[in-house]
Protein backbone atom coordinates (compact mmCIF):
# COMPACT_ATOMS: atom_id res chain seq x y z
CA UNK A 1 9.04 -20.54 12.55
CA UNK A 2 12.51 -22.43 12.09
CA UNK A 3 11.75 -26.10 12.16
CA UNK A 4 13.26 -28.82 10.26
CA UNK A 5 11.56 -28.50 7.62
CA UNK A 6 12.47 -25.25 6.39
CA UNK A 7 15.73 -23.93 5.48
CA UNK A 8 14.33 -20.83 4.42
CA UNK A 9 16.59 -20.15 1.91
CA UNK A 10 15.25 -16.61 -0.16
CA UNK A 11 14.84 -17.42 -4.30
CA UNK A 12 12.82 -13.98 -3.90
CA UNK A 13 12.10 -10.94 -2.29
CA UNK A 14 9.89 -7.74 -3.10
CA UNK A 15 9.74 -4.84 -0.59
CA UNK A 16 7.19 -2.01 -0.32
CA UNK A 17 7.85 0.43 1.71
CA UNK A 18 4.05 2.01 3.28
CA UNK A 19 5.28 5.46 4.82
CA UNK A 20 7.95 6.27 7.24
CA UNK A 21 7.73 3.51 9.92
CA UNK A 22 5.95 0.62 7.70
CA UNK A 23 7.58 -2.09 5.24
CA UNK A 24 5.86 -4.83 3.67
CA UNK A 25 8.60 -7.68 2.43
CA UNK A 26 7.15 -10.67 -0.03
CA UNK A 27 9.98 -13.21 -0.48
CA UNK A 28 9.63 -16.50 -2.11
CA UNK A 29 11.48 -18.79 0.07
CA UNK A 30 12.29 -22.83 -0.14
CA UNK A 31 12.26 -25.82 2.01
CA UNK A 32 14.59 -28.57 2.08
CA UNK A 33 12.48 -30.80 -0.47
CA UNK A 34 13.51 -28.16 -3.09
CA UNK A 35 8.78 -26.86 -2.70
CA UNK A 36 8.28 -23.08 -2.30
CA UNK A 37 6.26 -20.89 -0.13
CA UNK A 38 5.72 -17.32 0.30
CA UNK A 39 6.39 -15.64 3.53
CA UNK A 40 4.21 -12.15 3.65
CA UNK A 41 5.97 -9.31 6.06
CA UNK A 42 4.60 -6.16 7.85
CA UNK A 43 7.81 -4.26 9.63
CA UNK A 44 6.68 -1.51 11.56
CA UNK A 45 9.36 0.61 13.47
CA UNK A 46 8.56 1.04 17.22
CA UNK A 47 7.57 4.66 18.34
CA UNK A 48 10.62 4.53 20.95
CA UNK A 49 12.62 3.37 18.19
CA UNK A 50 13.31 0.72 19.91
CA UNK A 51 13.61 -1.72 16.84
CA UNK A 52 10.80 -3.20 14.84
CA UNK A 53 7.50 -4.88 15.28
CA UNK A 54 7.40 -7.84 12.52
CA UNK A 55 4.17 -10.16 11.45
CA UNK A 56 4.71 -12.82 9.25
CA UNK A 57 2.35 -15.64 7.65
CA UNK A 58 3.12 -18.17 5.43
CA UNK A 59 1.44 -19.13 2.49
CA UNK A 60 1.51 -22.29 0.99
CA UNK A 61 1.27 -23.03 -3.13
CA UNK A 62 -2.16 -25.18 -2.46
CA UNK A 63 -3.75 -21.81 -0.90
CA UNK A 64 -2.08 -19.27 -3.58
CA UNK A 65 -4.99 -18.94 -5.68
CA UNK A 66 -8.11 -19.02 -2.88
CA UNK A 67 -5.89 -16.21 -1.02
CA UNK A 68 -5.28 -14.24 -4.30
CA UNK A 69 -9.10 -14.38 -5.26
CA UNK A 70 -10.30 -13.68 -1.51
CA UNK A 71 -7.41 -10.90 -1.59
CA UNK A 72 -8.69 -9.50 -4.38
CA UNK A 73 -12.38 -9.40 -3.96
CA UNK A 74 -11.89 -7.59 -0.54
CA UNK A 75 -9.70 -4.61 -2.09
CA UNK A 76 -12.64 -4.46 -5.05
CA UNK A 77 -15.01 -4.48 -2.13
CA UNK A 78 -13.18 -1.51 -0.44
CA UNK A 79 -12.83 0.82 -3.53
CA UNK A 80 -16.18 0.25 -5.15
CA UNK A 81 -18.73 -0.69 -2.61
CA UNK A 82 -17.39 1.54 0.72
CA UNK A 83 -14.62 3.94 -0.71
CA UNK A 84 -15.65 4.91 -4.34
CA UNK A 85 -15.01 8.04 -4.65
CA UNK A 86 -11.32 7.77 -2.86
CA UNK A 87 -8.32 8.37 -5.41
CA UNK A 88 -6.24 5.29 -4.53
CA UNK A 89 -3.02 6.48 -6.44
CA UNK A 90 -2.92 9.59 -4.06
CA UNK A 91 0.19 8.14 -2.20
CA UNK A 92 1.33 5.98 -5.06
CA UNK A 93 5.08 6.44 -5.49
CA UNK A 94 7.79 4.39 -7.61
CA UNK A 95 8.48 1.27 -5.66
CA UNK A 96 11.77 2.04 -5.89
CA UNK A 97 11.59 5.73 -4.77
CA UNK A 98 13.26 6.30 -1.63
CA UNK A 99 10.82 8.15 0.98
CA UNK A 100 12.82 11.25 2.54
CA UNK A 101 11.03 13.84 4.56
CA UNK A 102 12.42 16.27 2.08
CA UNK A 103 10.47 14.33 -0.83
CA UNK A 104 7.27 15.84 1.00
CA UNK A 105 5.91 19.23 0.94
CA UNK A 106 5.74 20.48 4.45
CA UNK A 107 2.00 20.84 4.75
CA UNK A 108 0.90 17.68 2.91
CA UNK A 109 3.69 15.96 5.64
CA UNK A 110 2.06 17.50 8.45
CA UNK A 111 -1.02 15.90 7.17
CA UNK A 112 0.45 12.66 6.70
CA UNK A 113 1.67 12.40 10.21
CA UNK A 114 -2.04 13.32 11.92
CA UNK A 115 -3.66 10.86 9.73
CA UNK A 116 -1.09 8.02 9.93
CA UNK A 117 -1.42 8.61 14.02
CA UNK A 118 -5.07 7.98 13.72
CA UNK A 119 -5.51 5.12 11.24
CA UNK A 120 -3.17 3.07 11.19
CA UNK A 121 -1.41 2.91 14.68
């Protein structure tokens, strides 16, 4: 979305990395009248390895705190109304922990790859 209002100069930029094939990027980013936005990133590698697959959106400072609270409340709606019972720190690692294949034991990998192939692709 390069227009001219944007220069889309970075001031910040968080990455999560969500498995083997999927990174999440938030970066603060600022247009030429010196305002700020956030641009939200999902980069999923392509099964052919082909290159990546990349969704963006854009959110603006007047919609930070409506998406926040609507953000929120839909998570909380997840883990106490249709997934209580689910530990959700299961496949919490250190943000900055690298993921290697060796980092996994072999059966809890082969696991990882059957469910990731059904739920999420």
């Amino acid at each position: 979305m390069e227009n001219g209002n944007f220069n889309n100069e970075e001031i910040y930029s968080k990455r999560v990395r969500a498995g083997r094939r999927r990174t999440y990027f938030f970066d603060v980013r600022t247009t030429r009248s010196n305002d700020y936005y956030v641009t939200i990133t999902e980069s999923k590698r392509r099964f052919d390895d082909d290159g990546y697959e990349r969704h963006k959106l854009h959110l603006y400072k007047e919609d930070f705190n409506k998406f926040l609270t609507a953000f929120e409340e839909t998570i909380n709606h997840v883990k106490t109304e249709l997934m209580p019972d689910y530990d959700y720190d299961e496949f919490t690692r250190d943000e900055e922990e690298e993921y290697t294949p060796d980092s996994v034991p072999a059966e809890a990998e082969a696991e990882e790859e059957s469910s990731s192939d059904e739920n999420w692709d």
